[in-house]
C-alpha atoms as a PDB file:
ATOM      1  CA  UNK A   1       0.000   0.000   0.000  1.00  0.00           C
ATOM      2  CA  UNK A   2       1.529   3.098  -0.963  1.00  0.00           C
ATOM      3  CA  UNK A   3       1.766   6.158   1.421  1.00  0.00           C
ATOM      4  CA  UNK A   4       0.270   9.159   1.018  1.00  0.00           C
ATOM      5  CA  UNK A   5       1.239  12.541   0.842  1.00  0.00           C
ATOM      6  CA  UNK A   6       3.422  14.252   3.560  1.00  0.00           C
ATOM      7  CA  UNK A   7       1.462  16.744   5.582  1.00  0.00           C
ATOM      8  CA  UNK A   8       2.565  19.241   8.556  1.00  0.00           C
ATOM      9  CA  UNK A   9      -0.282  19.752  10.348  1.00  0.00           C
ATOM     10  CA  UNK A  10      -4.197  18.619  11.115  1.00  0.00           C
ATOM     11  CA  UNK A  11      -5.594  20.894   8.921  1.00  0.00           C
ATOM     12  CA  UNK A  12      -3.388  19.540   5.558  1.00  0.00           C
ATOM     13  CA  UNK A  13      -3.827  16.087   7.199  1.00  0.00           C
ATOM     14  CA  UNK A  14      -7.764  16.526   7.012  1.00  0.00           C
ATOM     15  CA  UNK A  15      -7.820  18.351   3.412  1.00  0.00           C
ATOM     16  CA  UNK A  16      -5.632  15.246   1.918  1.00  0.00           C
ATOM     17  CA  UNK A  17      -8.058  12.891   3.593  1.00  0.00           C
ATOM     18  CA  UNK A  18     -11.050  14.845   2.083  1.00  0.00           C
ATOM     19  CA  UNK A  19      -9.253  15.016  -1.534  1.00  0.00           C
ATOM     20  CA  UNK A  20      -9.603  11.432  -1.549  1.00  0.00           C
ATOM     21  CA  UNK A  21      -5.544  11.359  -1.284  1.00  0.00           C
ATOM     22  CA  UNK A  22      -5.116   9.271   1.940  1.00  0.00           C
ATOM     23  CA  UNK A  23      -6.922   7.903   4.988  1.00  0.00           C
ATOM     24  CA  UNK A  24      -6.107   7.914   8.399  1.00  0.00           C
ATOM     25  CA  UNK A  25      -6.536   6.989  12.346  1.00  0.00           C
ATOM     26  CA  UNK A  26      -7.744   9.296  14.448  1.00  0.00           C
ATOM     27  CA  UNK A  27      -9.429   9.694  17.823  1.00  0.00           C
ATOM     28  CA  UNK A  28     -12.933   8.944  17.913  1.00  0.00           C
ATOM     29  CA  UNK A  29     -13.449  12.891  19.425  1.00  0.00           C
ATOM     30  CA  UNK A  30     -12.633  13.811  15.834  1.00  0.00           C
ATOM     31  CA  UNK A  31     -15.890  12.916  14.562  1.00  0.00           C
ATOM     32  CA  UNK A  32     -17.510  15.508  16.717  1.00  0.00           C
ATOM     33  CA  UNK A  33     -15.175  18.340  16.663  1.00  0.00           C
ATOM     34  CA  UNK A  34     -14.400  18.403  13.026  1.00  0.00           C
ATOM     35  CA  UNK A  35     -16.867  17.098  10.684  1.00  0.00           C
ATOM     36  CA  UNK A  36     -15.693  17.754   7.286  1.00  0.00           C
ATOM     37  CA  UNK A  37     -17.554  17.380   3.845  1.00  0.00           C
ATOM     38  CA  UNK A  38     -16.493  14.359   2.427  1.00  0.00           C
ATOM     39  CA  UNK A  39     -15.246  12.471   5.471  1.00  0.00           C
ATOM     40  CA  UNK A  40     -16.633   9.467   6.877  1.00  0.00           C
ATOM     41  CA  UNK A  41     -15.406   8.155  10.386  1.00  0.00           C
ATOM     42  CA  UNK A  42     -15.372   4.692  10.643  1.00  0.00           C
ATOM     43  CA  UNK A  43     -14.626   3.890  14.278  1.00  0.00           C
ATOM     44  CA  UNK A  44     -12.018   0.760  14.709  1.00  0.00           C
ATOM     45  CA  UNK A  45     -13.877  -1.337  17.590  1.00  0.00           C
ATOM     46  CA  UNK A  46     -11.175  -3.750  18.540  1.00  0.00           C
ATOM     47  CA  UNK A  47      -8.321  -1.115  18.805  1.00  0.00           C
ATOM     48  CA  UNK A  48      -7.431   0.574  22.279  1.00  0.00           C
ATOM     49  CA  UNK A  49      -8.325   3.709  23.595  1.00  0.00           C
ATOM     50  CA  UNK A  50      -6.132   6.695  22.475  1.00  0.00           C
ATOM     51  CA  UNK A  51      -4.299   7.814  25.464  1.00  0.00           C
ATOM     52  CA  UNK A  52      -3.548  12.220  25.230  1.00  0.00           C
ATOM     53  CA  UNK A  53      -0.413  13.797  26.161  1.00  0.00           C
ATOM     54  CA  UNK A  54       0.707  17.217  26.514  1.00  0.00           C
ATOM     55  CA  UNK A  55       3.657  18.101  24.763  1.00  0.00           C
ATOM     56  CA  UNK A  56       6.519  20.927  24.358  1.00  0.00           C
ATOM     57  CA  UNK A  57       9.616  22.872  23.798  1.00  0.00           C
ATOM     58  CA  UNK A  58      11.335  22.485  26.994  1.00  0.00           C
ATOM     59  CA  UNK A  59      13.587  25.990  25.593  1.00  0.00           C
ATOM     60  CA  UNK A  60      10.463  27.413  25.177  1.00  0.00           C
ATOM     61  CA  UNK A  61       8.852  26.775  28.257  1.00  0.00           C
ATOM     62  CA  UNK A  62       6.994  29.924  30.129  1.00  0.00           C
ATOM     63  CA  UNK A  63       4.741  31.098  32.834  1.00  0.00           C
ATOM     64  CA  UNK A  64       2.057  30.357  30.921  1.00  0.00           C
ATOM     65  CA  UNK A  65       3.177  26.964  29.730  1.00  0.00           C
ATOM     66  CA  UNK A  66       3.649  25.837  33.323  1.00  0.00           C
ATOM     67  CA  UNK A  67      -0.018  27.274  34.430  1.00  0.00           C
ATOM     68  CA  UNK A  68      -1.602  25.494  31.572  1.00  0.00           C
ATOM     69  CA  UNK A  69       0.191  22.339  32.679  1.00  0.00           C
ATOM     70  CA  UNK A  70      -0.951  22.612  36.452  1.00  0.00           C
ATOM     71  CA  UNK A  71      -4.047  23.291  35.049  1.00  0.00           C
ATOM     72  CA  UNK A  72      -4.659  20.366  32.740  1.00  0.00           C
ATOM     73  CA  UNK A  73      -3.476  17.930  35.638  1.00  0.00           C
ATOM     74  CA  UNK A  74      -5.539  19.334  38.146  1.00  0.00           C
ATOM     75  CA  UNK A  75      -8.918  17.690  37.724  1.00  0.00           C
ATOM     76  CA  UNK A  76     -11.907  20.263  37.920  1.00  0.00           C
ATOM     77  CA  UNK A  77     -13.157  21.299  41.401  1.00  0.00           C
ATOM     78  CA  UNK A  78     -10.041  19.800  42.913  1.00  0.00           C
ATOM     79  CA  UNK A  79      -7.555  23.116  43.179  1.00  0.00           C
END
């Protein structure tokens, strides 16, 4: 099966998909946040959950970085 095109970010990544250039796995959420003509999501009911991370540029790490950090691994209503 041949690869498809190379694509930098979600948005190219969707617009190949809907150009009928590739497929590809996503997270089930992605049917609700970003239904797009001509994609269907097909969910894959024997694979395992997709787990979430948070991820950056230690160098570019800032106040706000670290508050938005704290804040994602502080459930809500537990501060």
């Amino acid at each position: 099966m041949p690869r498809g095109p190379k694509v930098s970010s979600w948005h190219e990544e969707l617009s190949v998909v809907a150009a009928g250039q590739a497929v590809t796995i996503v997270a089930a959420e992605s049917a609700q946040f970003y239904p797009w003509p001509n994609i269907t999501y097909v969910p894959v009911e024997d694979a395992a959950p997709i787990r979430w991370a948070l991820v950056w540029r230690t160098a570019a790490e800032t106040p706000h970085v670290r508050a938005f950090i704290e804040a994602a691994r502080t459930p809500p209503g537990c501060s």
